[in-house]
C-alpha atoms as a PDB file:
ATOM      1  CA  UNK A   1     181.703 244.426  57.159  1.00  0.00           C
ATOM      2  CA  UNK A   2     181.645 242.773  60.667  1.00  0.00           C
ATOM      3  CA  UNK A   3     179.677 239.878  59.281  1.00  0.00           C
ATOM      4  CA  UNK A   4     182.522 239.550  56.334  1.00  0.00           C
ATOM      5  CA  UNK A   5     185.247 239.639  59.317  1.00  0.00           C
ATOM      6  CA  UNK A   6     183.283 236.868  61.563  1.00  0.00           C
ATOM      7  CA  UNK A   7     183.350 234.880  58.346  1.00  0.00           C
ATOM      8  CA  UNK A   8     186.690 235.786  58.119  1.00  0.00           C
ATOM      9  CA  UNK A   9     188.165 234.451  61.676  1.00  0.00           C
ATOM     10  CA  UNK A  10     185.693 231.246  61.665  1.00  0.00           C
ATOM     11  CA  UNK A  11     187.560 230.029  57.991  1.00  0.00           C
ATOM     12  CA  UNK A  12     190.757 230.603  59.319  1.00  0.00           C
ATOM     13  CA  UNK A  13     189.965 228.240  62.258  1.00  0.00           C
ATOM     14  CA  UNK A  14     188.765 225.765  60.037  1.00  0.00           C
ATOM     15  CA  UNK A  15     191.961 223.684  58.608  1.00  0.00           C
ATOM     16  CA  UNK A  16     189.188 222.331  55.669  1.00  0.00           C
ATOM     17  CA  UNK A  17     189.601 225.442  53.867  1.00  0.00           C
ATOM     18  CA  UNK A  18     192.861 225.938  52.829  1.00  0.00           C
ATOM     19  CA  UNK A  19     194.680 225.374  49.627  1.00  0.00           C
ATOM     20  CA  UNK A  20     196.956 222.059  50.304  1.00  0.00           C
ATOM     21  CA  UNK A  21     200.650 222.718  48.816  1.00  0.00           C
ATOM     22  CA  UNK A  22     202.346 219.374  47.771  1.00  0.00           C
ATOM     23  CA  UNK A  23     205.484 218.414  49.618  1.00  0.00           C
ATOM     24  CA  UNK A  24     208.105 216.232  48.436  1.00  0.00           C
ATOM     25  CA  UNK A  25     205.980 213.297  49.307  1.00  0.00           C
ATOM     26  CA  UNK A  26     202.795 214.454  47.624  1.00  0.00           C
ATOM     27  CA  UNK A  27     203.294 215.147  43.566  1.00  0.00           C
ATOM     28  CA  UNK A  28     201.747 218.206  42.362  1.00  0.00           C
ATOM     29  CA  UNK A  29     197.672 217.687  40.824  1.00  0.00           C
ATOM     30  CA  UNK A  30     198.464 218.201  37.148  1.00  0.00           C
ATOM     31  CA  UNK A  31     196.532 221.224  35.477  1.00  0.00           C
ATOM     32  CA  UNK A  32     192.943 220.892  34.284  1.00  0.00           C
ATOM     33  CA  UNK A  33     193.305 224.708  32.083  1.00  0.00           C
ATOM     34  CA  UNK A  34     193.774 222.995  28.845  1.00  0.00           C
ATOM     35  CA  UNK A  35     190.750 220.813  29.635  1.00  0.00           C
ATOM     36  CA  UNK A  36     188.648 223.697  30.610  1.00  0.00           C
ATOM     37  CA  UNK A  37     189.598 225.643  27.728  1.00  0.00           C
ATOM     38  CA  UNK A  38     188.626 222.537  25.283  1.00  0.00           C
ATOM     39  CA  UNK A  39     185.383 222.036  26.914  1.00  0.00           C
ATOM     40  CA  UNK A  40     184.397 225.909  26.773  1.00  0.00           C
ATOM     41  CA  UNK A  41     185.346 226.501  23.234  1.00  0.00           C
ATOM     42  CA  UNK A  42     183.061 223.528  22.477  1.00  0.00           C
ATOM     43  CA  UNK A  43     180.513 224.783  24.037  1.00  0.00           C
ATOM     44  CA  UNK A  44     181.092 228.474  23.295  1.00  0.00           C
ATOM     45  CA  UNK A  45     181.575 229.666  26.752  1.00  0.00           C
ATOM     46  CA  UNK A  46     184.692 231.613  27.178  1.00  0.00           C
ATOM     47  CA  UNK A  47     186.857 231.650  30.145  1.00  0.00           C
ATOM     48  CA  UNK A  48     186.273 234.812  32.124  1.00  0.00           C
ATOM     49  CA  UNK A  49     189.359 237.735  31.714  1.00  0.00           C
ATOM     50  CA  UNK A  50     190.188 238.783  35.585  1.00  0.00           C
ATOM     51  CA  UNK A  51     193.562 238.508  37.558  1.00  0.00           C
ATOM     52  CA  UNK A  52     191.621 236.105  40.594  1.00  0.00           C
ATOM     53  CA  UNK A  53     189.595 232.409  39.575  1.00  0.00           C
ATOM     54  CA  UNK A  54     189.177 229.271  41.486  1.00  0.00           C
ATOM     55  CA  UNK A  55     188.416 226.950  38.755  1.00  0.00           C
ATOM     56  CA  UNK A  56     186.608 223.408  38.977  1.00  0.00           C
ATOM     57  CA  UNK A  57     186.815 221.297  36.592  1.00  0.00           C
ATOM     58  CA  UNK A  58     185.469 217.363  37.091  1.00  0.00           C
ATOM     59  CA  UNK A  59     185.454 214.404  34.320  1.00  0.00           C
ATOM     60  CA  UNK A  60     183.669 211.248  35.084  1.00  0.00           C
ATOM     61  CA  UNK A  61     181.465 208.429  33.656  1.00  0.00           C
ATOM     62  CA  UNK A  62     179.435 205.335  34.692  1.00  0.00           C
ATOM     63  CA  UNK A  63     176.809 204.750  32.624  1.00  0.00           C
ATOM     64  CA  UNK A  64     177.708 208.221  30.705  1.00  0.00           C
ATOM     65  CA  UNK A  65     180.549 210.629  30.776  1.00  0.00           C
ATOM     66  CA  UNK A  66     179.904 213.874  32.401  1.00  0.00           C
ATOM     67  CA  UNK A  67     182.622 216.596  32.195  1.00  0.00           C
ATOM     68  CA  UNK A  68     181.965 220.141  33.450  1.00  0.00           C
ATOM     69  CA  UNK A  69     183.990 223.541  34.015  1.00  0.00           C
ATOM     70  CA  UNK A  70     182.940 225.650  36.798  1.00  0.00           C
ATOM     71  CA  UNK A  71     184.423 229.088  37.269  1.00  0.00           C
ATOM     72  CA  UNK A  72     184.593 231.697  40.250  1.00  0.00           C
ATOM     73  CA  UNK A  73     186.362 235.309  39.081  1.00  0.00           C
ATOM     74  CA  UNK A  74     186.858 238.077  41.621  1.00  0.00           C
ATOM     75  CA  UNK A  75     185.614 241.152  39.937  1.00  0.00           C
ATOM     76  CA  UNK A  76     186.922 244.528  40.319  1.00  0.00           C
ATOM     77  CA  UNK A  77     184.669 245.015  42.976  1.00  0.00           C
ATOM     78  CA  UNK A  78     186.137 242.522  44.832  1.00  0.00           C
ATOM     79  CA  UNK A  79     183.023 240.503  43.941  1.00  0.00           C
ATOM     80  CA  UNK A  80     183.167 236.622  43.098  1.00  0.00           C
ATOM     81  CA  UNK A  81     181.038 235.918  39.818  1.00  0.00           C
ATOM     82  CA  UNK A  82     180.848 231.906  38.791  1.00  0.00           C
ATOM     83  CA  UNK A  83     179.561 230.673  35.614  1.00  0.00           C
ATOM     84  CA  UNK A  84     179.362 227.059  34.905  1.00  0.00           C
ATOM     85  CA  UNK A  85     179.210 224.297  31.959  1.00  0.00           C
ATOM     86  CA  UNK A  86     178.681 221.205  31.078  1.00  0.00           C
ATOM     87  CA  UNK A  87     177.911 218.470  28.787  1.00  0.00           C
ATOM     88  CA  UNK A  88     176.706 214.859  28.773  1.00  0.00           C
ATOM     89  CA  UNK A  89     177.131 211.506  26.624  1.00  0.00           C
ATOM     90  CA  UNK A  90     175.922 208.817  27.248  1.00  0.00           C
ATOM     91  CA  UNK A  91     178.200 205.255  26.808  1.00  0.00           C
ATOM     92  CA  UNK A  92     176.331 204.398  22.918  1.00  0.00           C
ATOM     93  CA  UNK A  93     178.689 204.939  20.024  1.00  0.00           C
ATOM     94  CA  UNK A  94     177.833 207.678  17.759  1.00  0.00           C
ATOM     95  CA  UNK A  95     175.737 209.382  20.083  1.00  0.00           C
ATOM     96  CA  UNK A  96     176.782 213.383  20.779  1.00  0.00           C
ATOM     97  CA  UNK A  97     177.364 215.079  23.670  1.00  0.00           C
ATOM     98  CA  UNK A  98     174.314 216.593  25.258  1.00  0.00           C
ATOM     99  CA  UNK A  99     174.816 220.353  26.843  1.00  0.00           C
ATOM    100  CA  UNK A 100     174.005 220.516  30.414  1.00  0.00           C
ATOM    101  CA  UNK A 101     172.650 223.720  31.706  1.00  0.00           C
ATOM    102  CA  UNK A 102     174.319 226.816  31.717  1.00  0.00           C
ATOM    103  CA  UNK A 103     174.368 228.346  34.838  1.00  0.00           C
ATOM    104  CA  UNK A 104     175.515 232.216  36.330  1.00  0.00           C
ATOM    105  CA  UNK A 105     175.514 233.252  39.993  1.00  0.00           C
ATOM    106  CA  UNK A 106     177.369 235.827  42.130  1.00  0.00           C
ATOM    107  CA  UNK A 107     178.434 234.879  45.563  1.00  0.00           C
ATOM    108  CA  UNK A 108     177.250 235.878  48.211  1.00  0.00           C
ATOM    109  CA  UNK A 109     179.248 238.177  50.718  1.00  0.00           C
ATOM    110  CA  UNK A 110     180.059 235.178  53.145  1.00  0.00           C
ATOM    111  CA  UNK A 111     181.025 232.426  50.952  1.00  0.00           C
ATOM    112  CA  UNK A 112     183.293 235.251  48.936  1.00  0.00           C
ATOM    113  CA  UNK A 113     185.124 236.307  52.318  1.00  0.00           C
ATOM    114  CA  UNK A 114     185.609 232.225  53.034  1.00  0.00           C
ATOM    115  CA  UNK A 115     186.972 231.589  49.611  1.00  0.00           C
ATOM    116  CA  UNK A 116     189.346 234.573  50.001  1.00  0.00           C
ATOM    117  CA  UNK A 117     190.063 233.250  53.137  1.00  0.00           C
ATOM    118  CA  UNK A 118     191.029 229.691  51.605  1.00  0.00           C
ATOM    119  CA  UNK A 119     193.396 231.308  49.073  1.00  0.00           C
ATOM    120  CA  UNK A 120     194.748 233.274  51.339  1.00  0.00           C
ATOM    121  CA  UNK A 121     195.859 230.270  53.571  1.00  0.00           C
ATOM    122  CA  UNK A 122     198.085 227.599  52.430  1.00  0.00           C
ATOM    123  CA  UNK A 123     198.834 224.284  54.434  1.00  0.00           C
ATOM    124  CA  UNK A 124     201.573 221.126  53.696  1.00  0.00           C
ATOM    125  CA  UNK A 125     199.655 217.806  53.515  1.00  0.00           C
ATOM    126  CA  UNK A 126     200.600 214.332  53.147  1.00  0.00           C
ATOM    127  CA  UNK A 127     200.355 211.845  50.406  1.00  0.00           C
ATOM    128  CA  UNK A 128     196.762 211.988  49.368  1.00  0.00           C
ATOM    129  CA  UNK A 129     195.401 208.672  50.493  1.00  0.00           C
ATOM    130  CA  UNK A 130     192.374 206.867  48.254  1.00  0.00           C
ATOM    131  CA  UNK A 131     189.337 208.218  48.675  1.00  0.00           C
ATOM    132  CA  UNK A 132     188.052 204.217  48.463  1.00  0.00           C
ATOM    133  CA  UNK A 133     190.555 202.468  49.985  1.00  0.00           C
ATOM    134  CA  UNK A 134     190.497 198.654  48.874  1.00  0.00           C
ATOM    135  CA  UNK A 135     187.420 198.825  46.784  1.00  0.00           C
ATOM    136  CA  UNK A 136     186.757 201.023  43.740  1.00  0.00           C
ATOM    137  CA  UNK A 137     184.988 204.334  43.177  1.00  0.00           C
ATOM    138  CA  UNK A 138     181.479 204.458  44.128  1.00  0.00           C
ATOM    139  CA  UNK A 139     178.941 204.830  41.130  1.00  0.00           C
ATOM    140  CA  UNK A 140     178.267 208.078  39.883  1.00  0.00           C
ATOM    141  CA  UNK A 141     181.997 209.586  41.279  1.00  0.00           C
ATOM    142  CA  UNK A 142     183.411 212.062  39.243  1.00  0.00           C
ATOM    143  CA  UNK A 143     186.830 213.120  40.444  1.00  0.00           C
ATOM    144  CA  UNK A 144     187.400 216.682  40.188  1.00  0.00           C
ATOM    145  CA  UNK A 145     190.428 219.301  40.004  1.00  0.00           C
ATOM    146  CA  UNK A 146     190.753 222.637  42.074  1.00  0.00           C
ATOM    147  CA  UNK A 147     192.927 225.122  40.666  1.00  0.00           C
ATOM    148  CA  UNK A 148     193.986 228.431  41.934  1.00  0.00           C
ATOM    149  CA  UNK A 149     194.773 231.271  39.118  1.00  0.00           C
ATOM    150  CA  UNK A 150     196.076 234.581  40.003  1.00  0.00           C
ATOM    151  CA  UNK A 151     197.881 236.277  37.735  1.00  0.00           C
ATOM    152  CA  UNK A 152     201.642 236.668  38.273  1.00  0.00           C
ATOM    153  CA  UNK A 153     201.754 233.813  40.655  1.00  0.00           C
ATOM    154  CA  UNK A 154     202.161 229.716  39.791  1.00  0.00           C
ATOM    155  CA  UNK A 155     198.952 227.971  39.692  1.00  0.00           C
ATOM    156  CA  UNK A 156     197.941 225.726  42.544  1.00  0.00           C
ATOM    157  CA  UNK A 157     196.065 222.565  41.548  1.00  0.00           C
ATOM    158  CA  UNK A 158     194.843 220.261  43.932  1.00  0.00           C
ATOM    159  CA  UNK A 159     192.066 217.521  44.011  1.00  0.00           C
ATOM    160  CA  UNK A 160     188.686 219.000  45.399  1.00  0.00           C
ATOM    161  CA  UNK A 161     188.504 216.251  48.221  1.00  0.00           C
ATOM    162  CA  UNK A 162     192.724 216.197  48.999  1.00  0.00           C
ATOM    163  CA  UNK A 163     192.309 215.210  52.543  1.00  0.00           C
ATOM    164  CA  UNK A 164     189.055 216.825  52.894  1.00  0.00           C
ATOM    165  CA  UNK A 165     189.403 219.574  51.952  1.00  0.00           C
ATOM    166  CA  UNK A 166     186.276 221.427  51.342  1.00  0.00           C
ATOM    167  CA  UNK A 167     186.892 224.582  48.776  1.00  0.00           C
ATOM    168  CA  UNK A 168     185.642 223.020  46.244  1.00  0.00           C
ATOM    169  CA  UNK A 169     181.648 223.487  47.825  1.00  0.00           C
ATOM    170  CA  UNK A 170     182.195 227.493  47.700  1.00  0.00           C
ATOM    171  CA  UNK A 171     182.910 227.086  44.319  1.00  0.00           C
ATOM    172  CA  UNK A 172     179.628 225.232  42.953  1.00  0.00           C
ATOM    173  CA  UNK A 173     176.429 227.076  41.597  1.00  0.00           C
ATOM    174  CA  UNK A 174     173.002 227.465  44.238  1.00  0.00           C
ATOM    175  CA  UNK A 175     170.764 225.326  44.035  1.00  0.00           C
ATOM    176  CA  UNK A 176     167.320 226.767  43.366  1.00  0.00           C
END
């Protein structure tokens, strides 16, 4: 529990972690649910059933297009579970989408108290300024949408690197 509450205090000093509202200067991320749902029923992954997800969802191609869904739901143990999807094509006509692998974590007791933490706090930002300003996306970039679900309340959507912000790294699956 203290370890939870250190976590706790050490998010809310860090401004990185926070869900950016739009003013009236900065437009409101459009929704990425439709796009998750689309992807999921194509692969037959359905979206989890709880009142709490951060959602992740990122489209983006070079030399193929990659789209993926990535979901974190709060149990009713107050646990976050993700699952994550995916799937591949490369740029040849005809050619079908390749699944990526399916993945399924839970996270762990730290990163669950920061992402509760980043809900929890929600900070006015400016105009979101071009990730690449004067030259175009590096190879490889996929941009990627953030969105906040809990039932009863509107649905914040934001762009996983809106002036740094960092949310989006609690959200992906380990790496092991």
């Amino acid at each position: 529990m203290l370890a939870a509450l250190l976590a706790l205090a050490a998010t809310a000093a860090d401004p990185t972690l926070c869900v950016p509202v739009p003013t009236a200067e900065a437009a409101r991320t459009s929704s990425q649910i439709d796009e998750h749902r689309s992807l999921r029923k194509a692969l037959d992954e359905p979206i989890p059933n709880a009142s709490t997800m951060v959602m992740l969802f990122g489209r983006g191609a070079h030399l193929a297009t990659e789209e993926y869904s990535i979901i974190v739901a709060r149990g009713p143990d107050g646990v976050w579970y993700g699952s994550a999807v995916g799937r591949s094509r490369i740029w040849v006509e005809g050619v079908p989408y390749t699944s990526l692998p399916r993945k399924e974590w839970t996270l762990a007791a730290a990163a669950g108290a920061k992402l509760d933490a980043a809900i929890a706090c929600r900070r006015r930002y400016k105009p979101a300024t071009r990730r690449f300003p004067g030259s175009p996306p590096v190879r490889g970039y996929v941009p990627e949408t953030v969105e906040i679900v809990i039932k009863g309340r509107t649905t914040a959507a934001f762009g996983s690197d809106e002036q740094g912000n960092t949310t989006a790294t609690l959200l992906r699956p380990p790496t092991r």
